[in-house]
Protein backbone atom coordinates (compact mmCIF):
# COMPACT_ATOMS: atom_id res chain seq x y z
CA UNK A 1 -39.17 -11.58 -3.72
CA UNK A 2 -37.65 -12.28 -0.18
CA UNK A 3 -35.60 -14.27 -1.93
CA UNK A 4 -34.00 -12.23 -4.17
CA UNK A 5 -33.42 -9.51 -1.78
CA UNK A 6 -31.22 -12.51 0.46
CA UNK A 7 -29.47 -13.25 -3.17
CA UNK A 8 -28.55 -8.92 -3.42
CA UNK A 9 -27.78 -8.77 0.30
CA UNK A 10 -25.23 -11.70 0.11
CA UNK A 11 -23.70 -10.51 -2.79
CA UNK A 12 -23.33 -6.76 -1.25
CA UNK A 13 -21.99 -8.27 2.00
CA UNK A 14 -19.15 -10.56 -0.66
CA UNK A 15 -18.26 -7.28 -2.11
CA UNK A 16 -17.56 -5.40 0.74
CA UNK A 17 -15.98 -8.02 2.61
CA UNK A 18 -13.24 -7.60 -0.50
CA UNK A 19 -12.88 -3.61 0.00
CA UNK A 20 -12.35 -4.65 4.00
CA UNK A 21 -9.88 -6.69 3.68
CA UNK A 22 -6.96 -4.10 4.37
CA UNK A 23 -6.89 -3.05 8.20
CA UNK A 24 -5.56 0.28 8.66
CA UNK A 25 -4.08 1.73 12.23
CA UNK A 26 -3.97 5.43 12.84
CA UNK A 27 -1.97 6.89 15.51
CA UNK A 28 -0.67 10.68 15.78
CA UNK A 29 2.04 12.85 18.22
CA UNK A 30 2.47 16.05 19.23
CA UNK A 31 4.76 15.39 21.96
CA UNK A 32 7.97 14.00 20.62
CA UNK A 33 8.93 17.31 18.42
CA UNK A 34 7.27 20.48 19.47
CA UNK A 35 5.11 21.88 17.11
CA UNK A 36 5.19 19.03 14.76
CA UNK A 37 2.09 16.93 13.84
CA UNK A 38 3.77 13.13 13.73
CA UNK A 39 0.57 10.79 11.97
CA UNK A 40 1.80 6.91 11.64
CA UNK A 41 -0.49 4.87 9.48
CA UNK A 42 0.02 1.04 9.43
CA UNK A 43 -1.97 -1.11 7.18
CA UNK A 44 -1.90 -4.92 7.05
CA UNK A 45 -4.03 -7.38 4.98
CA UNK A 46 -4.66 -11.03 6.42
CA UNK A 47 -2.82 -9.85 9.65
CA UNK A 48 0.52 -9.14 8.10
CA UNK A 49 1.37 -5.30 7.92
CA UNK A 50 2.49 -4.00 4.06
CA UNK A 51 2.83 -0.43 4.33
CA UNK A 52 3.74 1.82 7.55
CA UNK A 53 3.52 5.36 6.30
CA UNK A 54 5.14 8.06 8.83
CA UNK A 55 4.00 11.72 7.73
CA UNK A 56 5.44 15.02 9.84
CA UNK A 57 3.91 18.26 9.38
CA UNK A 58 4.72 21.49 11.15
CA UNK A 59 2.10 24.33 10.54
CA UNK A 60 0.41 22.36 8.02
CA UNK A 61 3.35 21.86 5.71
CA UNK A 62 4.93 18.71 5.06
CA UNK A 63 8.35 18.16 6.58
CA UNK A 64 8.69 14.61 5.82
CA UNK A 65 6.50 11.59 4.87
CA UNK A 66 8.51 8.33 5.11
CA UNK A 67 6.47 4.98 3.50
CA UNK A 68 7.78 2.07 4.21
CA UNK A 69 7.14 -1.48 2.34
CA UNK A 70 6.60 -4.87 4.04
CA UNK A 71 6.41 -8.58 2.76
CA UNK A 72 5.95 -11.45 4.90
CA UNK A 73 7.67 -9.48 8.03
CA UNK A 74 10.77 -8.42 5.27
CA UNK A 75 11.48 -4.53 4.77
CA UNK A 76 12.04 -4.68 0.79
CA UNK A 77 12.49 -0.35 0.50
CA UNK A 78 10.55 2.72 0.66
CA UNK A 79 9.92 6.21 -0.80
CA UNK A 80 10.92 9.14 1.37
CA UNK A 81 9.22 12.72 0.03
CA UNK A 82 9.91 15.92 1.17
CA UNK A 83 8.91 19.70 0.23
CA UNK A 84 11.11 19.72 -2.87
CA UNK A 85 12.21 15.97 -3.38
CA UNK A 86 11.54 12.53 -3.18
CA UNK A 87 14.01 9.38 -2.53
CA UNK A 88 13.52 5.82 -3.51
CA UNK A 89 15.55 3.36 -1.78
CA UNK A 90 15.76 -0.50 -1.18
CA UNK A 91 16.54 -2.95 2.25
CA UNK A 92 19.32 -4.80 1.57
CA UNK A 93 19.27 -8.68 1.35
CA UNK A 94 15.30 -8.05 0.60
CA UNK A 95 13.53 -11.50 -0.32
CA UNK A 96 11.18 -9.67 -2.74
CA UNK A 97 11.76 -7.21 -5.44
CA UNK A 98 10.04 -4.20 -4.72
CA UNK A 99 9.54 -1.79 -8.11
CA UNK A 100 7.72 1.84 -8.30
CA UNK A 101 6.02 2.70 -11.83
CA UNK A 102 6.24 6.62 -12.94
CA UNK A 103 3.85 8.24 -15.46
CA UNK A 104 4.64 10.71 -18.46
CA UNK A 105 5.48 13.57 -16.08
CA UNK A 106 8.13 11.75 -13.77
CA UNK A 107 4.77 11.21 -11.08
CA UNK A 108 4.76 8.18 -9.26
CA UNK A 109 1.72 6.20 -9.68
CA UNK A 110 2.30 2.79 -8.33
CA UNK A 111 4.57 -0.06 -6.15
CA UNK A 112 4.79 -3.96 -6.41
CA UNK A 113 5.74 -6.40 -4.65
CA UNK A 114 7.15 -8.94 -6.46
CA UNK A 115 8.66 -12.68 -6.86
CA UNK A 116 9.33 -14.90 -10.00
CA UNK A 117 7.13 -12.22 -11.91
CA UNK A 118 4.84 -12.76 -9.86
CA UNK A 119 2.56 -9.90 -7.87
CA UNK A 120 2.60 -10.18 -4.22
CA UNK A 121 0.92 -7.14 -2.96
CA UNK A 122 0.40 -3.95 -4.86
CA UNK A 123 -0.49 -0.45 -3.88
CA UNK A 124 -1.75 2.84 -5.90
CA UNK A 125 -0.43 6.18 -5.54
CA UNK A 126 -2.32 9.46 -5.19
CA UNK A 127 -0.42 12.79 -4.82
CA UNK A 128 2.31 11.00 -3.57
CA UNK A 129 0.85 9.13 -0.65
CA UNK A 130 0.73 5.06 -1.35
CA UNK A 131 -2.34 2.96 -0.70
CA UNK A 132 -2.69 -1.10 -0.74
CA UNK A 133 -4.77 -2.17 -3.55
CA UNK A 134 -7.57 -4.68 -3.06
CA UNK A 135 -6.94 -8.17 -2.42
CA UNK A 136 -9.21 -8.85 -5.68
CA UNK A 137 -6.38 -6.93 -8.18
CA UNK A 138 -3.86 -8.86 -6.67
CA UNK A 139 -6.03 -12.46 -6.85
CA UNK A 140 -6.87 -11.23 -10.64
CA UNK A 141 -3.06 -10.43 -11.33
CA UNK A 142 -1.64 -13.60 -9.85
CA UNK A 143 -4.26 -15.61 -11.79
CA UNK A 144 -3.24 -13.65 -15.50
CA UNK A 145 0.32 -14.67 -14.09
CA UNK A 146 -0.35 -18.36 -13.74
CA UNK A 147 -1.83 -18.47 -17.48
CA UNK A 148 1.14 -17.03 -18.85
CA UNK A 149 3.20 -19.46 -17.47
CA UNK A 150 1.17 -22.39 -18.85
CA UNK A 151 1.96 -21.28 -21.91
């Protein structure tokens, strides 16, 4: 019995070590602009920082929210949204190809980072507002990758 509950706990402590493994830093201002909320989010994985998300609200209502996409210290673009639209843009001279994926209804739903096909980093998109996926998806993706190019 003891030992299977050492087998469960090292398993649990395996999987969450995976859903860990993206850091994120919080910071906020209400001192720069009077009367607007300034929230900076900065999340790395392995130390290296993917996606710096700068969101500005004044009485609760979104003024801007500027995210911002990082490989291996490179800006590759971002995806600027504000109260009635949204702009997609690129760094220029980026190492990486950065690419966004839409659904049915024009909403975005997803970002890669990319090279030779290959997926880099990825992130999810709720409502707008981009998250780093875990560093499983992206070990499972690069694997799928590496069998299609055996073939």
């Amino acid at each position: 019995m003891k030992n299977a509950i050492v087998l469960i706990l090292s398993c649990i402590s395996v999987i969450a070590a995976d859903t860990n493994d993206i850091q994120v830093t919080t910071t906020t201002d209400t001192h720069t602009q009077p009367g607007v909320l300034i929230t900076f989010d900065s999340f790395t994985r392995d130390g290296q920082t993917n996606l710096v998300r700068d969101t500005r609200t004044e009485a609760g209502a979104l003024r801007i929210r500027t995210q911002r996409f990082y490989y291996d210290g490179s800006l590759l673009g971002g995806y600027m949204t504000y109260p009635k639209s949204s702009i997609i843009y690129s760094a220029a001279g980026a190492p990486y190809s950065l690419s966004f994926q839409f659904d049915s209804s024009n909403q975005i739903k997803s970002a890669l980072i990319t090279t030779n096909f290959t997926i880099l980093e990825a992130f999810n998109c709720t409502n707008g507002i981009f998250y780093p996926q875990d560093s499983s998806f992206i070990r499972k993706a690069k694997s799928v990758a590496e069998g299609l190019s055996e073939h």
